[in-house]
Protein backbone atom coordinates (compact mmCIF):
# COMPACT_ATOMS: atom_id res chain seq x y z
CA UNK A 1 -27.91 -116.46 121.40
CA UNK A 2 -25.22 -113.97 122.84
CA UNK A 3 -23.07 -117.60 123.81
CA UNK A 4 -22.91 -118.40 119.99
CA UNK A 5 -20.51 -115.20 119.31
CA UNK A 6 -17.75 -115.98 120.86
CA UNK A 7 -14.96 -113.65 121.59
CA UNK A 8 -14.42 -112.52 118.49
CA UNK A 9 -17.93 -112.22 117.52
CA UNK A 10 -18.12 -110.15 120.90
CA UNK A 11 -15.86 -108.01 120.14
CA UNK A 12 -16.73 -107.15 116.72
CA UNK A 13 -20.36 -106.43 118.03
CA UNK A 14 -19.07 -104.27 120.62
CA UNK A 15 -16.94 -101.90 118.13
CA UNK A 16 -19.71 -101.91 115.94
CA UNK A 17 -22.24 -100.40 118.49
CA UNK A 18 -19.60 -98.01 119.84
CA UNK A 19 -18.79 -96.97 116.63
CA UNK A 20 -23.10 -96.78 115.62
CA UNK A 21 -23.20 -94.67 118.89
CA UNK A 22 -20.26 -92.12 118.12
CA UNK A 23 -21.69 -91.66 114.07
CA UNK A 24 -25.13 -90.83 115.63
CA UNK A 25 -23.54 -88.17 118.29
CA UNK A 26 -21.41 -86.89 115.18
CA UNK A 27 -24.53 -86.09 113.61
CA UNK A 28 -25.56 -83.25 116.09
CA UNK A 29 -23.48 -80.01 116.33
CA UNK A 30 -22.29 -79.44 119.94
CA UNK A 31 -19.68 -80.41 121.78
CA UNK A 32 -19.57 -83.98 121.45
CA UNK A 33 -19.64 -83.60 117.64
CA UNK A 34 -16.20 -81.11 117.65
CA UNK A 35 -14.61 -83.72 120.00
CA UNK A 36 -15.25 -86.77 117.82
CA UNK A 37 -14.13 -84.48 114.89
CA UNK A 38 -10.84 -84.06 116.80
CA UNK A 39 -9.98 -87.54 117.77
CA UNK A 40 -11.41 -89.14 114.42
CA UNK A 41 -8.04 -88.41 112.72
CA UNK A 42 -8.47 -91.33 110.15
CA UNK A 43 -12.19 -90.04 109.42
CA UNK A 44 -13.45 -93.27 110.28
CA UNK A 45 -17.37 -91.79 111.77
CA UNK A 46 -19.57 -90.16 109.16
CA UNK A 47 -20.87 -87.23 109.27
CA UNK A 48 -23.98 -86.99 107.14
CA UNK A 49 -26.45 -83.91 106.65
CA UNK A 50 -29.79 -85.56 106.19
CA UNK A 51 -31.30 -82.99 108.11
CA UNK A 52 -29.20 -80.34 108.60
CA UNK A 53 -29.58 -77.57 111.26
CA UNK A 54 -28.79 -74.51 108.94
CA UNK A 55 -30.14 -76.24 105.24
CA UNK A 56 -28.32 -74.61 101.52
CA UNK A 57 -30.70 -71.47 100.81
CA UNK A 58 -28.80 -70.93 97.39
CA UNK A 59 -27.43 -72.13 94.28
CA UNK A 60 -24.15 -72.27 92.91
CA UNK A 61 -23.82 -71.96 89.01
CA UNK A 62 -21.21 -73.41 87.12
CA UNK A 63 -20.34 -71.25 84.06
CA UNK A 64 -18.16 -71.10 81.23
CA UNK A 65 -16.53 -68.59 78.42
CA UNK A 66 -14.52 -68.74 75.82
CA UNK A 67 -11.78 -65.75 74.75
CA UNK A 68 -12.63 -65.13 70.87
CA UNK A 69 -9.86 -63.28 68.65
CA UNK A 70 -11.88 -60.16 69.24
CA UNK A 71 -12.60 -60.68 73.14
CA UNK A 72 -14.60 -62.42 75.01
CA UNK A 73 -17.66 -64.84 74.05
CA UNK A 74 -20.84 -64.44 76.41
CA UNK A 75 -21.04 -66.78 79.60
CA UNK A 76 -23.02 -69.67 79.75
CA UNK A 77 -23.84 -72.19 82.79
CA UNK A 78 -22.30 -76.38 82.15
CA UNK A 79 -25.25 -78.40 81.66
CA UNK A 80 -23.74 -81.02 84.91
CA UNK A 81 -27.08 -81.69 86.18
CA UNK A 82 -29.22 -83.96 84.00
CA UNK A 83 -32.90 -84.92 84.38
CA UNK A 84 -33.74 -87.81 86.28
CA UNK A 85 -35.54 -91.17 85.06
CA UNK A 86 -36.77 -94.04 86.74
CA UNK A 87 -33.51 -96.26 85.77
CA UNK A 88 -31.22 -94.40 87.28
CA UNK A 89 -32.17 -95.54 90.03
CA UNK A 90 -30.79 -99.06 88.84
CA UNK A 91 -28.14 -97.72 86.60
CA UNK A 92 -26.63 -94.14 86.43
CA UNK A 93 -22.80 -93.74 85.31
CA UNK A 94 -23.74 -89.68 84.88
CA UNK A 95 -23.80 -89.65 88.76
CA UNK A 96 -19.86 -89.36 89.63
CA UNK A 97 -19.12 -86.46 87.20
CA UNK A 98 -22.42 -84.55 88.85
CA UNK A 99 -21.31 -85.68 92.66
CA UNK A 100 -17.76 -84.55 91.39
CA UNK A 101 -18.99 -80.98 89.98
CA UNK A 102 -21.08 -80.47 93.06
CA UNK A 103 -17.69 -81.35 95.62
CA UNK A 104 -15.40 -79.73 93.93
CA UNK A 105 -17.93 -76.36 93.95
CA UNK A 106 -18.25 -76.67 97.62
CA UNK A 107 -14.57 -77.00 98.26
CA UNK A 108 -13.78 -74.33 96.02
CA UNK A 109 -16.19 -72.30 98.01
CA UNK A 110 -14.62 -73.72 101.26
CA UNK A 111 -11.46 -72.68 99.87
CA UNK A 112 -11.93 -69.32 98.85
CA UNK A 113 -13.31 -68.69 102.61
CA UNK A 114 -10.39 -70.41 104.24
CA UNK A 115 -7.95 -68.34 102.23
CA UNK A 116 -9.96 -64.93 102.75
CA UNK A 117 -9.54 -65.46 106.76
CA UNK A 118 -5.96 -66.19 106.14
CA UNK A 119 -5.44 -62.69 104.20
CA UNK A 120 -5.19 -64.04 100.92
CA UNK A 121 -7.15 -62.26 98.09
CA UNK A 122 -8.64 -65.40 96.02
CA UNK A 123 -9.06 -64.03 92.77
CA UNK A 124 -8.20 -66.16 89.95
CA UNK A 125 -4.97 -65.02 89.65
CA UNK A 126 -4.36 -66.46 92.90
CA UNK A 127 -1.95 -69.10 92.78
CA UNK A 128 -2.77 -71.15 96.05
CA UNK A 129 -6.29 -71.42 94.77
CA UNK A 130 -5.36 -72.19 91.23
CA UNK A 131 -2.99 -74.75 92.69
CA UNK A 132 -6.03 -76.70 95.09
CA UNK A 133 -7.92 -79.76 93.59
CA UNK A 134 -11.10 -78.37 93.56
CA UNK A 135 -10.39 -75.92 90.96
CA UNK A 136 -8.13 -78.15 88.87
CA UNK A 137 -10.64 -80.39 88.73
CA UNK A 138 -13.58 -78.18 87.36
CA UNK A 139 -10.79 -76.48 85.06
CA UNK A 140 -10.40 -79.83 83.81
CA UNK A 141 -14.45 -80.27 83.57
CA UNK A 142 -14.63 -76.41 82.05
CA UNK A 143 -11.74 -77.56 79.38
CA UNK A 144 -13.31 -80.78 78.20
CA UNK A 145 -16.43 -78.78 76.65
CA UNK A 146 -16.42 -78.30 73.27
CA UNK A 147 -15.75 -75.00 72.37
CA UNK A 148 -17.99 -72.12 71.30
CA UNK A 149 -16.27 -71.70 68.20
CA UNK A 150 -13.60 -72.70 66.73
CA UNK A 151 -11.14 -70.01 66.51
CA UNK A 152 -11.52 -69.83 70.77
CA UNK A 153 -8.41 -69.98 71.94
CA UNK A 154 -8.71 -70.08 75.63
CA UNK A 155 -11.69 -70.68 78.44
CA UNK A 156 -12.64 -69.03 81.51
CA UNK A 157 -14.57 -70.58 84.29
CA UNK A 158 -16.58 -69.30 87.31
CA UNK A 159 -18.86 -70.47 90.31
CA UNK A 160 -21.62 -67.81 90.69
CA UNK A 161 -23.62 -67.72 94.18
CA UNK A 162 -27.59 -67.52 93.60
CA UNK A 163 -30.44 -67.19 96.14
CA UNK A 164 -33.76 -68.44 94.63
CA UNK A 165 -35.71 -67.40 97.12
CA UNK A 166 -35.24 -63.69 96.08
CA UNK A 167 -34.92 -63.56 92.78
CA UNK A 168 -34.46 -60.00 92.74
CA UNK A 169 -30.89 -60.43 94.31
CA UNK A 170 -28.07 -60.35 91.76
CA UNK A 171 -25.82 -63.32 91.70
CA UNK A 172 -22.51 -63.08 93.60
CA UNK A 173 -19.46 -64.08 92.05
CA UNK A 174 -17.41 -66.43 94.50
CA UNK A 175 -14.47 -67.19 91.90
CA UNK A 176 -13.61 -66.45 88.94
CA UNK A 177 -10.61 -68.49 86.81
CA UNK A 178 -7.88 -66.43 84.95
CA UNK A 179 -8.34 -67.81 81.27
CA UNK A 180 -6.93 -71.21 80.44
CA UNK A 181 -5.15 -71.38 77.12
CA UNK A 182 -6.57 -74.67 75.06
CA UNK A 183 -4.25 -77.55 74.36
């Protein structure tokens, strides 16, 4: 059986296994894990979080206002998430704006961290953060809802931090936008 590969086929099954090998060590946090992240400068090896060691113990909501003529309008949370039915298991366009809502929420989040160790207050005025992809892109999601009314003239978006397992907790604000004048 192994004769039939040939070089070629050799070699191919030998990358394949190393490369099987390093994604499962990748998978573990430790020191193998940081030095694969260090050499895997291409981001070749996966690093999946099936069964993660310290699992999400809150939400993040996604919520929008618009500024009226006389002030603000009250906020309410984008409807990203849809129910699920059996056919989306088959077919289910919906999918890449919710996996893009979700991303760009975590590396928002990411964001705002990396920028507090680095000194930098991220409030909305902020222009590195209003400048990162993340929040352009849920700006962009925020500014494609219809609006509340139609004399709004601008919309303000923000991610808001929730911990369902104590629902006595008030939400924490991780960013709020500056409002976004509409088109």
């Amino acid at each position: 059986m192994w004769g039939d590969l040939g070089v070629y086929g050799a070699v191919v099954l030998v990358v394949l296994s190393l490369w099987f090998v390093i994604t499962v060590l990748n998978q573990f946090t430790g020191r193998y894990s940081a030095w694969i992240k260090r050499m895997d400068v291409m981001a070749l090896v996966p690093g999946w979080t099936f069964f993660a060691p310290t699992p999400g113990t809150t939400d993040y909501r996604f919520v929008v206002r618009d500024v009226l003529p006389d002030g603000f309008d009250a906020w309410r949370e984008v409807d990203w998430c849809h129910g699920r039915r059996l056919s989306h298991a088959i077919w289910n366009p919906g999918r890449y704006r919710v996996k893009l809502v979700v991303d760009c929420v975590n590396s928002l989040r990411m964001t705002v961290k990396a920028l507090a160790k680095l000194g930098v207050d991220s409030d909305g005025s902020s222009t590195s953060l209003m400048l990162s992809i993340p929040y352009m892109a849920l700006l962009n999601v925020a500014m494609r809802l219809p609006k509340a009314v139609p004399e709004a003239r601008a919309r303000q978006f923000a991610i808001v931090e929730q911990t369902p397992t104590n629902p006595g907790e008030p939400p924490r604000l991780i960013v709020c936008s500056a409002p976004h004048d509409f088109a």
